[in-house]
N, C-alpha and C. Protein backbone atom coordinates (compact mmCIF):
# COMPACT_ATOMS: atom_id res chain seq x y z
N UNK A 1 110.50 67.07 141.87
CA UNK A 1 109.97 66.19 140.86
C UNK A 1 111.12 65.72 139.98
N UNK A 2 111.25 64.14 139.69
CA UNK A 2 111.87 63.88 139.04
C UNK A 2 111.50 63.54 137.61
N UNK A 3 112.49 63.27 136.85
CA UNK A 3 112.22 62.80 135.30
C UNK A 3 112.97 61.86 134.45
N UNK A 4 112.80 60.49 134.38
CA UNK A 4 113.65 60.10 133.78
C UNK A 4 113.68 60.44 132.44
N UNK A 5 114.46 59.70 131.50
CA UNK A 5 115.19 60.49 130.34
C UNK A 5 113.87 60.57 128.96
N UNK A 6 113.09 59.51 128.92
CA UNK A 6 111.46 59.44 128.92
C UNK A 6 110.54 60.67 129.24
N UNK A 7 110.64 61.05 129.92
CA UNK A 7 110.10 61.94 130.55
C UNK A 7 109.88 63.46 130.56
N UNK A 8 111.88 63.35 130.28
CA UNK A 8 112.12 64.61 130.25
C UNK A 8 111.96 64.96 128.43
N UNK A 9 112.23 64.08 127.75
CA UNK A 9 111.96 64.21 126.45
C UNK A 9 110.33 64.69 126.06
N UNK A 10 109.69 64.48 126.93
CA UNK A 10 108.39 64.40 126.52
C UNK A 10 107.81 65.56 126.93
N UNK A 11 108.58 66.03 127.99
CA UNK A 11 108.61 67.45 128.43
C UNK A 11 109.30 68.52 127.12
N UNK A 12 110.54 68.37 126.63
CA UNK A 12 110.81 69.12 126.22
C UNK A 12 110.35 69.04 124.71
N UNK A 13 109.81 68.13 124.29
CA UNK A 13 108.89 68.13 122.97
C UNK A 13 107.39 68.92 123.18
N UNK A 14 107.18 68.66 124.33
CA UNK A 14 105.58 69.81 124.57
C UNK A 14 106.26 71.19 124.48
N UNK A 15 107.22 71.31 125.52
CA UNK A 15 107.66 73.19 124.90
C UNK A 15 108.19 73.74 123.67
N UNK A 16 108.63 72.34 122.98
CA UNK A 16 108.95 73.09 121.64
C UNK A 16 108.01 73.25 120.43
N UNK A 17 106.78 72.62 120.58
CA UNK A 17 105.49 72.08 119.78
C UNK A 17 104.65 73.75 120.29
N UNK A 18 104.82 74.33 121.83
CA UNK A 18 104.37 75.14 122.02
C UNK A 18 105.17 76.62 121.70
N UNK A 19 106.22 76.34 121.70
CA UNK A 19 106.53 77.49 121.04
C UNK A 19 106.64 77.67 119.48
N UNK A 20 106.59 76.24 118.92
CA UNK A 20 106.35 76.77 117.69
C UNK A 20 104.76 76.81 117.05
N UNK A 21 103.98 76.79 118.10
CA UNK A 21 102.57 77.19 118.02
C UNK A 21 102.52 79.08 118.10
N UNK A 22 103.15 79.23 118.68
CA UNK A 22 103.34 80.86 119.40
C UNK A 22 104.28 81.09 117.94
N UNK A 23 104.81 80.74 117.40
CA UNK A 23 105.41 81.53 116.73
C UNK A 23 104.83 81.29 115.05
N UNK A 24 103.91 80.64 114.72
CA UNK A 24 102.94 80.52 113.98
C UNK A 24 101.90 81.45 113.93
N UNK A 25 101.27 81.50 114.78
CA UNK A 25 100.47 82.46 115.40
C UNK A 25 101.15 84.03 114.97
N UNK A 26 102.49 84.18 115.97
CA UNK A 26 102.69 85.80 115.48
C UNK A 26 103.38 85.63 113.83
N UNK A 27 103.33 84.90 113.13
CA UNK A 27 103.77 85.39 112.11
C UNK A 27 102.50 85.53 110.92
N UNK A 28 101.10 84.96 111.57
CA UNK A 28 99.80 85.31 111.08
C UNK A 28 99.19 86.66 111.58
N UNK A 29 99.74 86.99 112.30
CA UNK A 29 98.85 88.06 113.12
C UNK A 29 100.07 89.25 112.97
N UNK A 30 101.25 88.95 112.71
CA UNK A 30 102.27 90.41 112.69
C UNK A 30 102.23 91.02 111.10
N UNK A 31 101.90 90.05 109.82
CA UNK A 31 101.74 91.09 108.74
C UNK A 31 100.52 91.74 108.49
N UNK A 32 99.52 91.46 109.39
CA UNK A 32 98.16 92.64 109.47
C UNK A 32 98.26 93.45 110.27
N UNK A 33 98.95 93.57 111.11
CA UNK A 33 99.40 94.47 112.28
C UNK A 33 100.31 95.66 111.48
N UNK A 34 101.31 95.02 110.54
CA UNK A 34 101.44 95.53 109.69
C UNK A 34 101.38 96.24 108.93
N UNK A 35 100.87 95.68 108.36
CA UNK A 35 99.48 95.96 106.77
C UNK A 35 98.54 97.43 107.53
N UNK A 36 97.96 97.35 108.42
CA UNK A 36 96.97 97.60 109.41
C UNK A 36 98.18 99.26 109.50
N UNK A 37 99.10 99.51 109.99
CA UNK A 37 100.14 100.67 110.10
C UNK A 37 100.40 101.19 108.83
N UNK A 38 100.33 100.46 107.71
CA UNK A 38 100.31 101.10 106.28
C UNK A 38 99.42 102.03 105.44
N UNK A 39 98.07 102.14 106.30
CA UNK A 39 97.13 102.58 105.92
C UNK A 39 96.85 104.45 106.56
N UNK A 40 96.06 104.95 105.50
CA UNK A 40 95.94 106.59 106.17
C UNK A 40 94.48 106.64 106.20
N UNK A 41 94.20 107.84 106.85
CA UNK A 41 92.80 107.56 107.13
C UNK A 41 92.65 109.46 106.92
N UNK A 42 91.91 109.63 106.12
CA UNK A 42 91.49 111.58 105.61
C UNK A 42 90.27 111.36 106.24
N UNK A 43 90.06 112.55 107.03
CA UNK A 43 88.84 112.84 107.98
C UNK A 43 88.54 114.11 107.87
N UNK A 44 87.26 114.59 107.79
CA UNK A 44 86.93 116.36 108.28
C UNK A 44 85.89 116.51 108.24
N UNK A 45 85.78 117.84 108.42
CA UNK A 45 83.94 118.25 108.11
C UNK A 45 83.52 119.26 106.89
N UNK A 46 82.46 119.54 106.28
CA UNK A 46 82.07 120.12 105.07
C UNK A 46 81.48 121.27 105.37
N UNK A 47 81.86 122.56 105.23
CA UNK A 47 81.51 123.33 105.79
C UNK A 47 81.16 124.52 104.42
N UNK A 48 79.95 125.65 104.76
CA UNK A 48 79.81 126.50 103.75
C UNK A 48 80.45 127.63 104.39
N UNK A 49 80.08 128.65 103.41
CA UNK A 49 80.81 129.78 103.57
C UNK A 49 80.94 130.43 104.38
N UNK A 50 80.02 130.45 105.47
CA UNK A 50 79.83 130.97 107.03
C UNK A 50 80.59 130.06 108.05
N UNK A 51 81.28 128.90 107.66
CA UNK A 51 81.65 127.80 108.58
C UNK A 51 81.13 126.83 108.96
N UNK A 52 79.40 126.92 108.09
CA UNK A 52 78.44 126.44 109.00
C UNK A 52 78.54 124.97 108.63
N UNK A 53 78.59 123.91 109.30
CA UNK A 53 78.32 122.26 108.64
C UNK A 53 77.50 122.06 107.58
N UNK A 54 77.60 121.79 106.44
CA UNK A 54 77.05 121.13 105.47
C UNK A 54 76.91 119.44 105.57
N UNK A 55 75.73 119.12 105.93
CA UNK A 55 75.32 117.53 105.55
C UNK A 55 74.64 117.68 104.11
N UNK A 56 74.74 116.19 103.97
CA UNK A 56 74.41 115.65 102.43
C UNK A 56 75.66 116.32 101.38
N UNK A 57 76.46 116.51 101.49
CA UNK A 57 77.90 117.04 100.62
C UNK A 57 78.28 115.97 100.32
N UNK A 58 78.59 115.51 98.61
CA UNK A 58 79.22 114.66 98.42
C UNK A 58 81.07 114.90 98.49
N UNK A 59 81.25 113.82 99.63
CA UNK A 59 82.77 114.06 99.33
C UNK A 59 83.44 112.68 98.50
N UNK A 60 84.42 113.15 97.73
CA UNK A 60 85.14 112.46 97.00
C UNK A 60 86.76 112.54 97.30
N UNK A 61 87.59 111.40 96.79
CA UNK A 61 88.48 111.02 97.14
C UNK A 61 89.28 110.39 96.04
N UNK A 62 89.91 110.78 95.19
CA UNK A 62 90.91 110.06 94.23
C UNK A 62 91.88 109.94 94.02
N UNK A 63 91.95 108.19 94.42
CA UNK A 63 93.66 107.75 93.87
C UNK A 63 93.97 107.69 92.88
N UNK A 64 95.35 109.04 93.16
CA UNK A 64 95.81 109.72 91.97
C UNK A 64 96.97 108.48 90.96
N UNK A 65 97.13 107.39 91.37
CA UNK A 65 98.02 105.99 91.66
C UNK A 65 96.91 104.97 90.33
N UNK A 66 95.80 104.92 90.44
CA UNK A 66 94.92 103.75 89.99
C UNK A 66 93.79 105.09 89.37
N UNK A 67 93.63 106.09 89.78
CA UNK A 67 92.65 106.99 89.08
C UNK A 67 91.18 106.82 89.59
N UNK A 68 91.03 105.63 90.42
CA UNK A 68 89.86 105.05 91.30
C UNK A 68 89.26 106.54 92.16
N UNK A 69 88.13 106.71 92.20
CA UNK A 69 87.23 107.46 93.03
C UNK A 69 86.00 106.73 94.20
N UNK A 70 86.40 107.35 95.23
CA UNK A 70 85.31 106.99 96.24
C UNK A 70 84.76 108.18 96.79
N UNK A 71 83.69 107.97 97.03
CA UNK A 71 82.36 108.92 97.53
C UNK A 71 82.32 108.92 98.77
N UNK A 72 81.43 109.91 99.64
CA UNK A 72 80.86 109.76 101.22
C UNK A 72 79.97 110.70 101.03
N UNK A 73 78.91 110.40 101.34
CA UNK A 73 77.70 111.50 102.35
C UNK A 73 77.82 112.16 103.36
N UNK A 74 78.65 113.34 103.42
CA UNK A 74 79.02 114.19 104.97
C UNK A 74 77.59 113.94 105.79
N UNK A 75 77.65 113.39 107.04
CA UNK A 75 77.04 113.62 107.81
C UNK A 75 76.16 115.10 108.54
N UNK A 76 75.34 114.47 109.45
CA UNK A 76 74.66 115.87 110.06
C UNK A 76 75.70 116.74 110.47
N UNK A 77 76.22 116.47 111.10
CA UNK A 77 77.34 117.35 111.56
C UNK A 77 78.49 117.84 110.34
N UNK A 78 77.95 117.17 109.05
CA UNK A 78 78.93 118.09 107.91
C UNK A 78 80.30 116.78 107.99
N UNK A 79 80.35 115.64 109.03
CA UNK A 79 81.69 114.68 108.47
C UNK A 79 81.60 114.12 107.74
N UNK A 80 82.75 113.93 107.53
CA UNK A 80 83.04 112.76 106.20
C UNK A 80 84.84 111.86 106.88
N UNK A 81 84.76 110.95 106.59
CA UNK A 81 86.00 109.63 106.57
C UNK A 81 86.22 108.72 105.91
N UNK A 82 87.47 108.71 105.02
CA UNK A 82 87.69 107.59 104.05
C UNK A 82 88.89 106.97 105.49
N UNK A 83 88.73 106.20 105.05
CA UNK A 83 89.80 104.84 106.06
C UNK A 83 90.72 103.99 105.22
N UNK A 84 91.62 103.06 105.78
CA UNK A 84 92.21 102.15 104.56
C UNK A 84 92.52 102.59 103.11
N UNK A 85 92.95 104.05 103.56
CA UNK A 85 93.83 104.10 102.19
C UNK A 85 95.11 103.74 102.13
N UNK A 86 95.85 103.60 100.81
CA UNK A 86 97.44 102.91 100.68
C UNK A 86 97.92 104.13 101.03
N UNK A 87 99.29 103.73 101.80
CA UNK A 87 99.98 104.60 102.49
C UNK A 87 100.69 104.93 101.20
N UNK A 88 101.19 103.98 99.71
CA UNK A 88 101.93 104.55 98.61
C UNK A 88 101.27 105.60 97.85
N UNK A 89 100.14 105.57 97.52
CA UNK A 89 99.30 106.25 97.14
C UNK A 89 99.38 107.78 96.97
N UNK A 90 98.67 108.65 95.74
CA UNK A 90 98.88 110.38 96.44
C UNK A 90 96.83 110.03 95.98
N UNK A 91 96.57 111.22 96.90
CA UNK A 91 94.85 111.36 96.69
C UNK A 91 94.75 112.75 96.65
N UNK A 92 94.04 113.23 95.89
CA UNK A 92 93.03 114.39 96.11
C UNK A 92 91.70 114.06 96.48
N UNK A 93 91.02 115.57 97.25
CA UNK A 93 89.66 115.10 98.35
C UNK A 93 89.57 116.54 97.93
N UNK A 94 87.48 116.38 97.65
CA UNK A 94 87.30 117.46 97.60
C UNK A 94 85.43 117.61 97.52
N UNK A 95 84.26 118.24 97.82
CA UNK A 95 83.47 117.65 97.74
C UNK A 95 82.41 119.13 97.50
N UNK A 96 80.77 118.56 96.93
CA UNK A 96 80.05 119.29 95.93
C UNK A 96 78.92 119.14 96.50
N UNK A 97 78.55 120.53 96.50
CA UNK A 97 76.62 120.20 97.10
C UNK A 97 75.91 121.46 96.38
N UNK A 98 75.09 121.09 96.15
CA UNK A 98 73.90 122.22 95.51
C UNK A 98 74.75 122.88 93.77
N UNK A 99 75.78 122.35 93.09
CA UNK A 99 76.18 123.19 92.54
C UNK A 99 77.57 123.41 93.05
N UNK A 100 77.83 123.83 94.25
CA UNK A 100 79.41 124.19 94.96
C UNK A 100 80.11 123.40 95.31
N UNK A 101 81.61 123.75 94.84
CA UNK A 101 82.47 122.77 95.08
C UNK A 101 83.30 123.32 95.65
N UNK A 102 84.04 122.60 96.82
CA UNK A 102 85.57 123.16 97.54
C UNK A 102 86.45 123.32 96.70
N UNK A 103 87.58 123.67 97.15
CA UNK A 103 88.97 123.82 96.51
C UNK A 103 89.15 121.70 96.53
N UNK A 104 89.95 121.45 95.93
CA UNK A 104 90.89 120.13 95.88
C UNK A 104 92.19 119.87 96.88
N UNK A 105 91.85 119.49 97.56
CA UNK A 105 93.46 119.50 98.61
C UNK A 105 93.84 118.04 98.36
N UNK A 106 95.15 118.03 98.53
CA UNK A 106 95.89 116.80 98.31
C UNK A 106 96.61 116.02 99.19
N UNK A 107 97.29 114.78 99.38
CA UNK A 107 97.40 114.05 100.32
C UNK A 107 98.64 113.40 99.93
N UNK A 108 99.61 113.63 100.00
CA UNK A 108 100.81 113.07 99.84
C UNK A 108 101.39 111.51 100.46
N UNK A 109 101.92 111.10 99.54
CA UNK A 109 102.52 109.47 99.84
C UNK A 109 103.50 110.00 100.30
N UNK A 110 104.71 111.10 100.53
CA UNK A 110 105.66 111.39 100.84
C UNK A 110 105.48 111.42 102.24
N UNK A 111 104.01 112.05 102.97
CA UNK A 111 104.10 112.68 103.83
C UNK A 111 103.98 111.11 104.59
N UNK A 112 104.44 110.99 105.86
CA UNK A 112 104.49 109.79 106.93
C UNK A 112 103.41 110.03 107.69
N UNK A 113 102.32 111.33 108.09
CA UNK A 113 101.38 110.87 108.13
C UNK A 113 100.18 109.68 108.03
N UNK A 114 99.66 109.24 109.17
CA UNK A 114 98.90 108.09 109.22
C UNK A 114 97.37 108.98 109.23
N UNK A 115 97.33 109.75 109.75
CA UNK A 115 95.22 110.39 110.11
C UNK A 115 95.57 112.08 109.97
N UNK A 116 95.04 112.14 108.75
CA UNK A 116 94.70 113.73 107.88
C UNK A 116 93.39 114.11 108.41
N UNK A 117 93.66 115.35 108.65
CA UNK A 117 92.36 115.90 109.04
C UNK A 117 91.85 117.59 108.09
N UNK A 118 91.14 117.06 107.35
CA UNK A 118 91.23 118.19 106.16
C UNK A 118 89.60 118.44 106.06
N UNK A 119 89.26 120.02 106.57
CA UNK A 119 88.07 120.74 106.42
C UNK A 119 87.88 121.20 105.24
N UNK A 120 86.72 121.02 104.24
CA UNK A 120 86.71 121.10 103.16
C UNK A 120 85.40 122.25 103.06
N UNK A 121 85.64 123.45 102.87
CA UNK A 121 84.76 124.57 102.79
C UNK A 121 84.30 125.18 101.08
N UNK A 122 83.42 124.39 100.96
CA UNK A 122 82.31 125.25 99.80
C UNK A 122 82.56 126.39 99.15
N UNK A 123 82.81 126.33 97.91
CA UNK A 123 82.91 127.83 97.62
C UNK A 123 81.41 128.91 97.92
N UNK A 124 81.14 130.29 97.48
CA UNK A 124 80.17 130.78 97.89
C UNK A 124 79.27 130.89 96.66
């Protein structure tokens, strides 16, 4: 296949229109990808003094950064998951049912941890 000079111009204006489509694109889609790696995620289950799962446990979560608190309803199985927290951030997690409360464990911005997995057991 040939191309005169017409031709070939018109060619090489479609690949450059397409690559700077492609590179539009990843520079929308690479700072949530991002953003998206910045985040920690504290997970566990609520357990009483026997080990046993506690559902309906309120668990709580506070950024120690903004002083902000968020809640969860441990599940049947006693879980609980906060998601999308700031990776700068420090949090304490700790949660209350009937009267009883766990110890407070904490969550470090230092630590490079991305997914905490912290069992939170009832006092007796």
């Amino acid at each position: 296949m040939q191309f005169n000079r017409a031709g070939f111009r018109v060619a090489a204006l479609q690949m450059a229109m397409a690559a700077t489509v492609v590179l539009l694109v990843g520079s929308v889609l690479l700072p949530s990808a991002s953003y998206a790696q910045q985040q920690k995620v504290v997970q566990g289950k609520v357990l009483g003094p026997n080990d046993e799962p506690r559902p309906g446990a309120v668990v709580y979560i506070k950024d120690l950064k903004t002083l902000s608190i968020k809640s969860f309803i441990s599940t049947q199985d006693g879980s609980y998951r906060f998601g999308q927290l700031a990776d700068s951030a420090d949090y304490e997690v700790w949660a209350e049912l009937d009267g009883k409360k766990s110890p407070t464990r904490g969550v470090s911005s230092f630590d490079q941890k991305k997914l905490y997995t912290i069992n939170l057991k009832l006092a007796k």
